[in-house]
C-alpha atoms as a PDB file:
ATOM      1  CA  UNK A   1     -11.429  14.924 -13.047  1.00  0.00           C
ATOM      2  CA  UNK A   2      -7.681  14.396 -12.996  1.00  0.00           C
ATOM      3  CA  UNK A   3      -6.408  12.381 -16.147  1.00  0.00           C
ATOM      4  CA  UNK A   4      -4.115   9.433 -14.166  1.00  0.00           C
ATOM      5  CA  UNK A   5      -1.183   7.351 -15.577  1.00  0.00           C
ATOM      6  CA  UNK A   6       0.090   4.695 -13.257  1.00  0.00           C
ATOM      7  CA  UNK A   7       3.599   3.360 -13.788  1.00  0.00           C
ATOM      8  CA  UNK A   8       4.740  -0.325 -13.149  1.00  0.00           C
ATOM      9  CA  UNK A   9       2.661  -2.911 -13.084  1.00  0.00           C
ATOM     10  CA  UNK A  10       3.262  -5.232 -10.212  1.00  0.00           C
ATOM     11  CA  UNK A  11       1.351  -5.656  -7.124  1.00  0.00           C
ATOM     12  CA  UNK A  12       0.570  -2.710  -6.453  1.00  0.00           C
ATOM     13  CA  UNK A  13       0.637  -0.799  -9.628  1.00  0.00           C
ATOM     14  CA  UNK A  14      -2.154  -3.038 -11.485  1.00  0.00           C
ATOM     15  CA  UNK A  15      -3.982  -2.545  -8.050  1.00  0.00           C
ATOM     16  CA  UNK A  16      -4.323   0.792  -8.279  1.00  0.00           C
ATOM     17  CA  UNK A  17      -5.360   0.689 -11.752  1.00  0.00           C
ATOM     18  CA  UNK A  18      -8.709  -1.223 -10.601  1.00  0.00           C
ATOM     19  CA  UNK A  19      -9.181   0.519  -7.986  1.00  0.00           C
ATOM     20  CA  UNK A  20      -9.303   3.970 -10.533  1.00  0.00           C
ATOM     21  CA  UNK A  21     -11.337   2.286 -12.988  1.00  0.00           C
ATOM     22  CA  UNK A  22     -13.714   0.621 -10.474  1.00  0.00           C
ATOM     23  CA  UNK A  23     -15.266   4.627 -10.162  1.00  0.00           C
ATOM     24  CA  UNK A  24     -15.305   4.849 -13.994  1.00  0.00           C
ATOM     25  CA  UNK A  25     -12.386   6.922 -14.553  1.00  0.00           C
ATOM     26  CA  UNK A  26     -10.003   6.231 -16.841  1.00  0.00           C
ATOM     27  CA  UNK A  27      -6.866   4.810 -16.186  1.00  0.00           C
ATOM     28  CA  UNK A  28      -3.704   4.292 -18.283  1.00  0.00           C
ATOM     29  CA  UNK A  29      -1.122   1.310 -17.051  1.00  0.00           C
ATOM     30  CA  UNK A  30       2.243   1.380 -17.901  1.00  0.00           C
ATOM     31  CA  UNK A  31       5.021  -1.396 -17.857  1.00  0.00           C
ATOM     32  CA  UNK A  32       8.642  -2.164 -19.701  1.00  0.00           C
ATOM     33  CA  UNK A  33       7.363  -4.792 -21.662  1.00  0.00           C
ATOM     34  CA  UNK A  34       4.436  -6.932 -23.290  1.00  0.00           C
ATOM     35  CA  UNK A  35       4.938  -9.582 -20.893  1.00  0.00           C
ATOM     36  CA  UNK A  36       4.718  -7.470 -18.367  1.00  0.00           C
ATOM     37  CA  UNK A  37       1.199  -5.582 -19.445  1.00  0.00           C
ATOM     38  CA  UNK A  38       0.013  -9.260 -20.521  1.00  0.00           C
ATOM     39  CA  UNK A  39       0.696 -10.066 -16.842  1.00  0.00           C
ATOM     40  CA  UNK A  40      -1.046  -6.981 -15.627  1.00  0.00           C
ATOM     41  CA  UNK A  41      -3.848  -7.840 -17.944  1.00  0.00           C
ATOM     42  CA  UNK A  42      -4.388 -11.311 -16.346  1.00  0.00           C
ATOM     43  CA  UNK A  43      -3.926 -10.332 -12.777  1.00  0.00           C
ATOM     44  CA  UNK A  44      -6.538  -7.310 -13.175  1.00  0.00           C
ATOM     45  CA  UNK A  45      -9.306  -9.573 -15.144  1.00  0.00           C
ATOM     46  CA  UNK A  46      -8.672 -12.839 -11.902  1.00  0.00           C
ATOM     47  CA  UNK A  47      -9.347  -9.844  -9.132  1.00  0.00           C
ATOM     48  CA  UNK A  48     -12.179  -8.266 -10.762  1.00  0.00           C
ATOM     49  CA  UNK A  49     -13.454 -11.369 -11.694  1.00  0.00           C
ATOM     50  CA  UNK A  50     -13.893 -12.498  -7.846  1.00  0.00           C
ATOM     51  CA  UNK A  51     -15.468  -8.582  -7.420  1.00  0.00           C
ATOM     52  CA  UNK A  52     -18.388  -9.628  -9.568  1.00  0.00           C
ATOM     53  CA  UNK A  53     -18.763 -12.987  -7.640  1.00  0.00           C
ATOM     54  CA  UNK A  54     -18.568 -11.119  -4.313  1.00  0.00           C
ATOM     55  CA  UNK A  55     -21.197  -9.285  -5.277  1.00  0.00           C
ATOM     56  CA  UNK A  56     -18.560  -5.866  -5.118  1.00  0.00           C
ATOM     57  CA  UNK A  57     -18.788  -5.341  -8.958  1.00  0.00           C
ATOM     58  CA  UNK A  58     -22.086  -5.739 -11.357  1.00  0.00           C
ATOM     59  CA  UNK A  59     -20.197  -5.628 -14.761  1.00  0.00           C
ATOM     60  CA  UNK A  60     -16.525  -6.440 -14.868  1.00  0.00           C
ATOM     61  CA  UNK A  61     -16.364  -5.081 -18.323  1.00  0.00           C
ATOM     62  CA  UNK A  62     -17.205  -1.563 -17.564  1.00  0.00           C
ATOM     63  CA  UNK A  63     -14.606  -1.378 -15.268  1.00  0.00           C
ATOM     64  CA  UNK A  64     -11.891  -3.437 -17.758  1.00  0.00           C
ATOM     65  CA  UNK A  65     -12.826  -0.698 -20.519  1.00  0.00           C
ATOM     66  CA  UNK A  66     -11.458   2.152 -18.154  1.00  0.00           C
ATOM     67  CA  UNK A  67      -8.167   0.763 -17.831  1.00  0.00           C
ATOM     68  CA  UNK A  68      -5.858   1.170 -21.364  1.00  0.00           C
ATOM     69  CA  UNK A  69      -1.982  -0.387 -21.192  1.00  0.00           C
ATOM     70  CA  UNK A  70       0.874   1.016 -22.827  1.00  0.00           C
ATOM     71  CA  UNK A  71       4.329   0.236 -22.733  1.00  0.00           C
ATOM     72  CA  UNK A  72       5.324   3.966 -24.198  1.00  0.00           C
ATOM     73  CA  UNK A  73       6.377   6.089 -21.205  1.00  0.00           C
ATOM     74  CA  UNK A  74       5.551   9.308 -23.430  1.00  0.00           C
ATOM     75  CA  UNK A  75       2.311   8.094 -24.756  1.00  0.00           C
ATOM     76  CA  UNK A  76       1.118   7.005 -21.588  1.00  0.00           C
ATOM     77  CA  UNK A  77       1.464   9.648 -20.006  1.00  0.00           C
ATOM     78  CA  UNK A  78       0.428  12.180 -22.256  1.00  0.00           C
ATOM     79  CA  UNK A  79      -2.344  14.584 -21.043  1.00  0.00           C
ATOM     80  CA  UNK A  80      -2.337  13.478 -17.552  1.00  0.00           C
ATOM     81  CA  UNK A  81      -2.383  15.391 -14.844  1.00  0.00           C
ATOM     82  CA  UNK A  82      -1.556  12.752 -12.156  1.00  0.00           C
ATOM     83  CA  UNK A  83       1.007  10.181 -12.453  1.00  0.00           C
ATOM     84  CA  UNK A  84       1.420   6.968  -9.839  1.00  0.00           C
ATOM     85  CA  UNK A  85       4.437   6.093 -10.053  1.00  0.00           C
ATOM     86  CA  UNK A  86       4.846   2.306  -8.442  1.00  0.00           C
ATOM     87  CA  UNK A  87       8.258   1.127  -9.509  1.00  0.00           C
ATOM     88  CA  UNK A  88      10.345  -0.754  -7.059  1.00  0.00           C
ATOM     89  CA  UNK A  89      11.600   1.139  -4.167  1.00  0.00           C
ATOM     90  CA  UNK A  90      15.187   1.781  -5.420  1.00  0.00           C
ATOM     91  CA  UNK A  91      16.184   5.935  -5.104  1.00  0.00           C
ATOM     92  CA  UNK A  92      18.325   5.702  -7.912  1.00  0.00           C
ATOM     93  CA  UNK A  93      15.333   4.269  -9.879  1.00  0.00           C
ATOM     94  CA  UNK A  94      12.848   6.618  -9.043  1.00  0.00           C
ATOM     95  CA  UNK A  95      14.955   9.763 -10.027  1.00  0.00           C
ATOM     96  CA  UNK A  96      15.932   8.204 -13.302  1.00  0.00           C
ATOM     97  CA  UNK A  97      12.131   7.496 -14.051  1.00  0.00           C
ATOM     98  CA  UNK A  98      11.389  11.100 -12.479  1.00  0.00           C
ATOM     99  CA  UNK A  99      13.622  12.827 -15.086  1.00  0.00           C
ATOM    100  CA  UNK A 100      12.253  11.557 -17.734  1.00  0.00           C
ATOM    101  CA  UNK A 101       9.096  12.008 -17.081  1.00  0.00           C
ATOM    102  CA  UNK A 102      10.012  15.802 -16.455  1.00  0.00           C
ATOM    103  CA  UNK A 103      10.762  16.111 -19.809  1.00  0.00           C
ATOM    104  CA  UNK A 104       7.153  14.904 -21.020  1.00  0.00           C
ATOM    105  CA  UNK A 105       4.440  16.447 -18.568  1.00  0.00           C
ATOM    106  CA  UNK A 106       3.424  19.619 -17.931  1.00  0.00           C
ATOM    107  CA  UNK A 107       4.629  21.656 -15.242  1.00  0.00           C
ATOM    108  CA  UNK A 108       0.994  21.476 -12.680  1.00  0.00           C
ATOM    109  CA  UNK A 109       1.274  17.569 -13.639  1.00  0.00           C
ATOM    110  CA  UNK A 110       1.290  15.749 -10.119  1.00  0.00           C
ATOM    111  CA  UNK A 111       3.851  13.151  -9.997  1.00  0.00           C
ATOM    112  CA  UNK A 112       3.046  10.960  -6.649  1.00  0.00           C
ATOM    113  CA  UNK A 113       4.871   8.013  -5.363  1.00  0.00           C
ATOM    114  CA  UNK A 114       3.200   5.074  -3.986  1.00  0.00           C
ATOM    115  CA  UNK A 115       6.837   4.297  -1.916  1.00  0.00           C
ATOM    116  CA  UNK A 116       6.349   2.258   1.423  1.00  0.00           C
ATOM    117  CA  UNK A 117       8.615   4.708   3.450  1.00  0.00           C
ATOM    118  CA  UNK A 118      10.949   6.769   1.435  1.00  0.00           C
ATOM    119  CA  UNK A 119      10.926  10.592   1.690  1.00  0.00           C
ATOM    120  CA  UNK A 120       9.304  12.980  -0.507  1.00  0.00           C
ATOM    121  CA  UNK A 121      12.053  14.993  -0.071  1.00  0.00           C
ATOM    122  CA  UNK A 122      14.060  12.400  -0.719  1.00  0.00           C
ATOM    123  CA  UNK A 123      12.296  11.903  -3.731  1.00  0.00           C
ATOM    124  CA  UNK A 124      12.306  15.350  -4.930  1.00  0.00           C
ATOM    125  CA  UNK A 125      15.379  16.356  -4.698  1.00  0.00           C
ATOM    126  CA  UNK A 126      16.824  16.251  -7.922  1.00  0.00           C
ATOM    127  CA  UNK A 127      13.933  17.471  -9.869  1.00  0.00           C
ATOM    128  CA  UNK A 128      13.112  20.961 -11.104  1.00  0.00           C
ATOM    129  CA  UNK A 129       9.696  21.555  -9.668  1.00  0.00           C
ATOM    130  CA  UNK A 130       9.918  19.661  -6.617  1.00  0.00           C
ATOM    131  CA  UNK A 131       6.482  21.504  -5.391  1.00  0.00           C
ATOM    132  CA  UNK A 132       4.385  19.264  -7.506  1.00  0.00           C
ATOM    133  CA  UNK A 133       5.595  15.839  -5.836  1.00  0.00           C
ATOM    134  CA  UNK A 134       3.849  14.220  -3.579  1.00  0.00           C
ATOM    135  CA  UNK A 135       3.471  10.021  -1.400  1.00  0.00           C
ATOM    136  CA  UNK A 136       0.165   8.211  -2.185  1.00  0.00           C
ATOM    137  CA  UNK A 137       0.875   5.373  -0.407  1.00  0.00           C
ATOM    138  CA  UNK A 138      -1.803   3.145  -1.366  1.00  0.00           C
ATOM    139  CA  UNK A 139      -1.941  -0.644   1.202  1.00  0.00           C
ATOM    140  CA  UNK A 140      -2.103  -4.162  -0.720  1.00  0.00           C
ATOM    141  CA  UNK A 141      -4.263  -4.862  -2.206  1.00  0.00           C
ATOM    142  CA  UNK A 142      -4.989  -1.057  -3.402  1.00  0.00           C
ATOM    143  CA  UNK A 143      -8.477  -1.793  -5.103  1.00  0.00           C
ATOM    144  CA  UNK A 144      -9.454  -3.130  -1.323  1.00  0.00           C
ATOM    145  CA  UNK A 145      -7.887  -1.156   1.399  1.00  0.00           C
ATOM    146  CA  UNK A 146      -9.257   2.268   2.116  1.00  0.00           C
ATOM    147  CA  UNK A 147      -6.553   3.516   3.051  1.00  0.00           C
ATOM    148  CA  UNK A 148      -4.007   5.849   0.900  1.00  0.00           C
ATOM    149  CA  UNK A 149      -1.302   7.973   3.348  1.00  0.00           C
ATOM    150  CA  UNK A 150      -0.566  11.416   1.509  1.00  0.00           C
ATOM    151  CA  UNK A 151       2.607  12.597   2.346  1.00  0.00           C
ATOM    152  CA  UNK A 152       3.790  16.040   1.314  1.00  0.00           C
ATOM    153  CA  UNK A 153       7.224  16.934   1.183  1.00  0.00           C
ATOM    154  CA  UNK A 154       9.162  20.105   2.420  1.00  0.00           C
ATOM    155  CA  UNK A 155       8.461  21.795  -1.373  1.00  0.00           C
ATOM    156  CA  UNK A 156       5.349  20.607  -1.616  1.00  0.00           C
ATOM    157  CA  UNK A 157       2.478  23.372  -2.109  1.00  0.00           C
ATOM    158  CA  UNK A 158      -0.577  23.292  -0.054  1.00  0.00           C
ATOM    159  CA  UNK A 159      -2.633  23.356  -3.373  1.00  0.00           C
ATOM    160  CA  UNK A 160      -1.196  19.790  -4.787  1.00  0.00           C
ATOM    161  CA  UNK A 161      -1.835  18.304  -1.109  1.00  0.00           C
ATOM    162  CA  UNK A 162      -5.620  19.202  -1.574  1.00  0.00           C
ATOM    163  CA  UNK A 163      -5.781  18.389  -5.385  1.00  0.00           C
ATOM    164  CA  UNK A 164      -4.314  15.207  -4.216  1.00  0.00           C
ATOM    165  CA  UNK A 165      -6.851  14.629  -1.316  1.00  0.00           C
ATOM    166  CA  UNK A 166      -9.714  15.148  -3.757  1.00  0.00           C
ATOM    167  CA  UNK A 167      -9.041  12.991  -6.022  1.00  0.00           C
ATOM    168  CA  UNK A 168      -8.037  10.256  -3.600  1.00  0.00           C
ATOM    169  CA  UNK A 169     -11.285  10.723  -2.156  1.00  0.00           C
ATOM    170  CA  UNK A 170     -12.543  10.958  -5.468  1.00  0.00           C
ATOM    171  CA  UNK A 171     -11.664   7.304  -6.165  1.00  0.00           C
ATOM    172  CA  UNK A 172     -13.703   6.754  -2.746  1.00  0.00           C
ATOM    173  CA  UNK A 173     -10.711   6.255  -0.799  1.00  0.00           C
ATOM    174  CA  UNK A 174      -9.501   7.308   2.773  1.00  0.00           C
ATOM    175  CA  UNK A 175      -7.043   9.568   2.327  1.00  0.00           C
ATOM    176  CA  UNK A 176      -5.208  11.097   5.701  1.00  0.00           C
ATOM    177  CA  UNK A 177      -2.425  13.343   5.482  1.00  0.00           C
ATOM    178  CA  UNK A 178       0.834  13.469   7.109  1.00  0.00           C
ATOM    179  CA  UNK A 179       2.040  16.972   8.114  1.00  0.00           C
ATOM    180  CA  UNK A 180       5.859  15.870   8.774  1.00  0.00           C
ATOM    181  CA  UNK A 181       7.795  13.387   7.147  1.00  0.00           C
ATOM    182  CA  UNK A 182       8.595  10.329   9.012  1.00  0.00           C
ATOM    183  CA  UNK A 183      10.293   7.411   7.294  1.00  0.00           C
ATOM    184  CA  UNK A 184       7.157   4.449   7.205  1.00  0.00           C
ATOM    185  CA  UNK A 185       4.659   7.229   7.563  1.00  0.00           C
ATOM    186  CA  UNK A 186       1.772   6.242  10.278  1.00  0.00           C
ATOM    187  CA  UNK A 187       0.209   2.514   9.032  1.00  0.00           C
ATOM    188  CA  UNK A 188       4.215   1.132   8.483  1.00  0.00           C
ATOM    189  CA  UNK A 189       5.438   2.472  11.723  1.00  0.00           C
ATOM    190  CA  UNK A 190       2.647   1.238  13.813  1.00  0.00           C
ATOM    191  CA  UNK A 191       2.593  -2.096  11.763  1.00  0.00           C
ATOM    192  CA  UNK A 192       6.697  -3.473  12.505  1.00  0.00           C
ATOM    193  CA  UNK A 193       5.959  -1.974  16.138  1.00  0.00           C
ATOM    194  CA  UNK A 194       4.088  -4.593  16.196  1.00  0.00           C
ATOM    195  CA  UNK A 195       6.299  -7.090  14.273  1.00  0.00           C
ATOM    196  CA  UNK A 196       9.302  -6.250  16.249  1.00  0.00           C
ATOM    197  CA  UNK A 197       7.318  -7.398  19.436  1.00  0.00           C
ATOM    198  CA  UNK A 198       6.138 -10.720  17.280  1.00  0.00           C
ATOM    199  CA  UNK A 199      10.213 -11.146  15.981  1.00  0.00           C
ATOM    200  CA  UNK A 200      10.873 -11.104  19.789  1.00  0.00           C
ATOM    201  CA  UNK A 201       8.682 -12.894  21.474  1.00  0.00           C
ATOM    202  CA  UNK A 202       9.083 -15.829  18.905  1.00  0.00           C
ATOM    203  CA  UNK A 203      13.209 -15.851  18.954  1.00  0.00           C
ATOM    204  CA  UNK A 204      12.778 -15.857  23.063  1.00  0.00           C
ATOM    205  CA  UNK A 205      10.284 -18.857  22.564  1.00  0.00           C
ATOM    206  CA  UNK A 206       7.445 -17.227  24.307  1.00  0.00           C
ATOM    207  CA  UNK A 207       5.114 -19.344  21.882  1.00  0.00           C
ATOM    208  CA  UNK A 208       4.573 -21.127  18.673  1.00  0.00           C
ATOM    209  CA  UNK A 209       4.233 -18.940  15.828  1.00  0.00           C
ATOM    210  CA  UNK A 210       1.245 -19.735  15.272  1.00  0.00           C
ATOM    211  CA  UNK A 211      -0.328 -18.493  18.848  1.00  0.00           C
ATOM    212  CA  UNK A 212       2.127 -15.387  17.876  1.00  0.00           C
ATOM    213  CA  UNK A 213       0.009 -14.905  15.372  1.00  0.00           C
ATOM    214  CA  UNK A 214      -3.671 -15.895  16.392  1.00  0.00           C
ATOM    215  CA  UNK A 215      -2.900 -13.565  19.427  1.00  0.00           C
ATOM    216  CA  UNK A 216      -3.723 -10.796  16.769  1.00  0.00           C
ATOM    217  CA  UNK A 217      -5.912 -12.149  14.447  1.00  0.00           C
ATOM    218  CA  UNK A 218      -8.257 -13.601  17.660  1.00  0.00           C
ATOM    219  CA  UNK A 219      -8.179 -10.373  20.022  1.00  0.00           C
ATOM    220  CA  UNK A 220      -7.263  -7.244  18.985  1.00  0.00           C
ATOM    221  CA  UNK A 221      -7.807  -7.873  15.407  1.00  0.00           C
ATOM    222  CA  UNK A 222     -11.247  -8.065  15.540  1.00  0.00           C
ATOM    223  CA  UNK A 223     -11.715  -4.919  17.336  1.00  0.00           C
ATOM    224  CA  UNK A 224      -9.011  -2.712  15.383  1.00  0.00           C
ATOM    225  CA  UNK A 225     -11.598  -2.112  12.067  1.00  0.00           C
ATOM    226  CA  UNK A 226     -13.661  -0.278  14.547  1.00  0.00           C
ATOM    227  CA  UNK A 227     -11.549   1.000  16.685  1.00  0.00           C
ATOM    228  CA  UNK A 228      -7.588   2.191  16.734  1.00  0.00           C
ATOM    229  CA  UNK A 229      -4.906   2.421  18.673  1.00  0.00           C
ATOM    230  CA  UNK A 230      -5.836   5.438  20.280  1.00  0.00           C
ATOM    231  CA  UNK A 231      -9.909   4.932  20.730  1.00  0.00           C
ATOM    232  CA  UNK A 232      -9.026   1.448  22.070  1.00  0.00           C
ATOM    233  CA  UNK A 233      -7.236   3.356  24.742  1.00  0.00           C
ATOM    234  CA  UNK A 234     -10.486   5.946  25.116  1.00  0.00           C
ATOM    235  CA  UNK A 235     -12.514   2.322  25.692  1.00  0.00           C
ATOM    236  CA  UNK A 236     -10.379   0.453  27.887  1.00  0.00           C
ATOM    237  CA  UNK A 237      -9.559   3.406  30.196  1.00  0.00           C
ATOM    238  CA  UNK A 238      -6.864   5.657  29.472  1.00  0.00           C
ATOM    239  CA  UNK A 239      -5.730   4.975  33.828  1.00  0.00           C
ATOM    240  CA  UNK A 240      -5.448   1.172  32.949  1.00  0.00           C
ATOM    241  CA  UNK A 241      -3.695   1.998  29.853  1.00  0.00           C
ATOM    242  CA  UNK A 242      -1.447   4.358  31.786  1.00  0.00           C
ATOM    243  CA  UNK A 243      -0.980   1.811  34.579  1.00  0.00           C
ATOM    244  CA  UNK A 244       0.247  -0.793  31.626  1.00  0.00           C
ATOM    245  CA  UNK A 245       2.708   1.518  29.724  1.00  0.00           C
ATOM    246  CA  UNK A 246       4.211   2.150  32.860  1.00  0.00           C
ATOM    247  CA  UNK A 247       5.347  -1.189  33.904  1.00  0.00           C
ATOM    248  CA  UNK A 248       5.372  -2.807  30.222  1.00  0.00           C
ATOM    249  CA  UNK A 249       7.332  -0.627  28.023  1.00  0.00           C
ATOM    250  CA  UNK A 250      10.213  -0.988  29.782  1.00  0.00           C
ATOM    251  CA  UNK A 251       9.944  -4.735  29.033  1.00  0.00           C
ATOM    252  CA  UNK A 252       9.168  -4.274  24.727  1.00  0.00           C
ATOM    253  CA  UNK A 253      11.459  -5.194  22.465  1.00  0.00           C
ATOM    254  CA  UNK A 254      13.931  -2.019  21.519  1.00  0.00           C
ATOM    255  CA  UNK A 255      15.782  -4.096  18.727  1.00  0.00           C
ATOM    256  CA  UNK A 256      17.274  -1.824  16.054  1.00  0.00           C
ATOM    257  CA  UNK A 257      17.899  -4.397  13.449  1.00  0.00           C
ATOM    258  CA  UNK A 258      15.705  -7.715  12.277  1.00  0.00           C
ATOM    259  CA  UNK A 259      15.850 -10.284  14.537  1.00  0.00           C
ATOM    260  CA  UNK A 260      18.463 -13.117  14.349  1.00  0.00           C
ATOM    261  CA  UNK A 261      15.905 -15.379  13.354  1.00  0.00           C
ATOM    262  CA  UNK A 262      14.738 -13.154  10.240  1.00  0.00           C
ATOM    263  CA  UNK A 263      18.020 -12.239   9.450  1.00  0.00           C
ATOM    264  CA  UNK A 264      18.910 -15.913   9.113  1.00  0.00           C
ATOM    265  CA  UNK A 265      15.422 -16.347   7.098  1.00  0.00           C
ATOM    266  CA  UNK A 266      16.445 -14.260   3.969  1.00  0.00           C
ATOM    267  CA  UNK A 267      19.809 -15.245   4.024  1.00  0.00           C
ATOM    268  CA  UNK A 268      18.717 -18.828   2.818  1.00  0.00           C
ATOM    269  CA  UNK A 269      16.314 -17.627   0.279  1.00  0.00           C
ATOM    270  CA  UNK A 270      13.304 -18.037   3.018  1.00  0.00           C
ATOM    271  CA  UNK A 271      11.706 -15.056   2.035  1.00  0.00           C
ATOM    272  CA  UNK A 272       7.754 -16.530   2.456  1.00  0.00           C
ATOM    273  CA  UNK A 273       4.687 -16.991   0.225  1.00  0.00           C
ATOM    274  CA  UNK A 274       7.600 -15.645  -3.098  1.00  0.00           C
ATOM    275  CA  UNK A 275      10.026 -18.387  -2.383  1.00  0.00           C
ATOM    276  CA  UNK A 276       7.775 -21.135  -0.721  1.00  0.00           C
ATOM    277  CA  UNK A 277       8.802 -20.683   2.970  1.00  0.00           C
ATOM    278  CA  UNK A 278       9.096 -17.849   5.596  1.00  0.00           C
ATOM    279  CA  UNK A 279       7.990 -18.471   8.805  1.00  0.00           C
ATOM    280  CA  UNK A 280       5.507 -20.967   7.653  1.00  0.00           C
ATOM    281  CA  UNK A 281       5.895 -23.346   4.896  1.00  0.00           C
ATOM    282  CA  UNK A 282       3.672 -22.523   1.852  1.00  0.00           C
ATOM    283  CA  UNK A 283       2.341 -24.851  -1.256  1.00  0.00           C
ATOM    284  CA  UNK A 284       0.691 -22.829  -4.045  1.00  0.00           C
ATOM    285  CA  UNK A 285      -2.598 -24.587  -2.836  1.00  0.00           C
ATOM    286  CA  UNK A 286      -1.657 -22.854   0.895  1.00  0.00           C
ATOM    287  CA  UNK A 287      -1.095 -19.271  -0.673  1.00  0.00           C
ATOM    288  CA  UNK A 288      -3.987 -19.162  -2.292  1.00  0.00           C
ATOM    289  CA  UNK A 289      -6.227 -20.114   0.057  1.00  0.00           C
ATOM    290  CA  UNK A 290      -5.036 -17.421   2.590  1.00  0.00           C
ATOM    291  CA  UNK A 291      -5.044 -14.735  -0.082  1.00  0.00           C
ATOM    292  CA  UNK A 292      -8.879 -15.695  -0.990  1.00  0.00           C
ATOM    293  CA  UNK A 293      -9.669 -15.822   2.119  1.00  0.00           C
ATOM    294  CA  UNK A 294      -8.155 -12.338   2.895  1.00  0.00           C
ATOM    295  CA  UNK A 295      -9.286 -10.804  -0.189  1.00  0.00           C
ATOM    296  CA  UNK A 296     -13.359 -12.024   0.735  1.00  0.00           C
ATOM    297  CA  UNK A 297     -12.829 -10.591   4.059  1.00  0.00           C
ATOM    298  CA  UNK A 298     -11.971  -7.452   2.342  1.00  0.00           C
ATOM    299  CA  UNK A 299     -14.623  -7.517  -0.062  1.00  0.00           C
ATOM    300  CA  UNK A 300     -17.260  -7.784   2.761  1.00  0.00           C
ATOM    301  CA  UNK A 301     -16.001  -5.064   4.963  1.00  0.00           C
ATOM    302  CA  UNK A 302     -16.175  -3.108   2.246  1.00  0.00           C
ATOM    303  CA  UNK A 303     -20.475  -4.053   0.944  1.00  0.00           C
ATOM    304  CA  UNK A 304     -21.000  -3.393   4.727  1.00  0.00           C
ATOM    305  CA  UNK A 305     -19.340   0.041   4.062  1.00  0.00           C
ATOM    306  CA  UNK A 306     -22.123   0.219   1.130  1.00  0.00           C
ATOM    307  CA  UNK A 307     -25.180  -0.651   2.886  1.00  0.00           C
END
């Protein structure tokens, strides 16, 4: 069993702590400050909380006991062997945290990134045993999606890409592993494909945002749990799918930068649920309902997984 640390506690950082301690392994959570553990703390207790109402999770406290917070780099990570490191996705950042924590693990001590899209390469590059890093890019929210992309970089031996693997499957995950580094990985790249289409077709008023939107969530995204990209293809016909791509791709939307619309967006401080308004307008009541919602669709897929 590998002794984890995971470091930062935001969305995705707490997140991955449950989703450690929700197999009974112990987990230690590390953040800069008190507020921000006491934060942690309350965020991890609400989510499990709605696990044990969803019938996901029999005793919350079980799982809370696994987790332990410090807010002392070298004592938290003392005696692991795999560190999470989910800071904000700022290079400069991530080497200064990677240096230090080069001075206080052992050399075979994994030190894996949960970055969106950076390089491991990238993220290597300035340390001494740049064999032993690794991308676990875990999806929001961690302790729900399956999914963790492993991403090995140029340095990175064959034998930390399976340790890695096992223990991601360990903490009954789906772990797949990409063999060459691309910047998004596989889920990010196919996911803004599709938002660059949605930017475009909304700036050239094709439709409402909302029909942008429940032209996913009402077609193909009901069918893409069960089947992807590719085996959607296999059962629609790959000679109609051939027929499409050749008269419709010349059509998609090639932008190379965010839309107009977006780019205006963020420039006023629109930056969605964070700020109150995106593309849609959201109340506190609003955001919570959709994330409830999205988090009890979650939980189901996942006790039909069980059954």
């Amino acid at each position: 069993m590998e002794q984890v640390a995971v470091i930062g506690t935001g969305t995705m950082g707490h997140s991955i702590a449950i989703a450690v301690a929700w197999t009974k392994q112990p987990v230690v959570l590390y953040g800069l400050s008190e507020q921000e553990l006491h934060q942690a703390r309350q965020e991890i207790t609400e989510k499990v909380a709605r696990m044990v109402e969803e019938g996901l999770l029999d005793d919350a406290a079980i799982l809370l006991n696994c987790i332990q917070y410090s807010q002392d780099l070298q004592q938290a990570v003392e005696g692991t062997s795999l560190i999470v490191e989910a800071i904000p996705e700022q290079l400069p950042l991530k080497h200064a945290l990677y240096k230090e924590l080069e001075q206080l693990v052992a050399r075979e001590t994994i030190i894996a990134s949960n970055t969106s899209g950076l390089m491991p390469s990238d993220l290597a590059a300035r340390s001494r045993y740049p064999e032993r890093f690794i991308v676990t890019h875990f999806w929001n929210p961690a302790h729900l999606i399956p999914l963790v992309e492993i991403v090995p970089g140029k340095e990175t031996t064959e034998a930390v890409v399976q340790r890695t693997k096992a223990w991601i499957e360990a903490i009954h995950k789906q772990a797949i592993i990409v063999r060459k580094e691309v910047p998004g990985f596989i889920g990010n790249r196919l996911q803004f494909a599709l938002f660059r289409e949605a930017q475009a077709l909304y700036d050239a008023g094709v439709a409402t945002k909302e029909d942008i939107d429940a032209a996913v969530t009402s077609s193909i995204g009901r069918r893409l749990p069960v089947t992807g990209p590719l085996m959607s293809a296999d059962f629609g016909g790959l000679d109609v799918f051939k027929a499409i791509s050749d008269y419709l791709f010349d059509d998609l939307a090639t932008l190379q930068q965010a839309s107009e619309r977006l780019n205006q967006l963020v420039a006023n401080g629109h930056v969605g649920v964070r700020s109150g308004q995106g593309y849609y307008t959201w109340s506190r009541q609003q955001r919570t309902y959709i994330e409830a919602t999205r988090e009890r669709l979650l939980m189901r897929f996942l006790r039909e997984e069980k059954l």
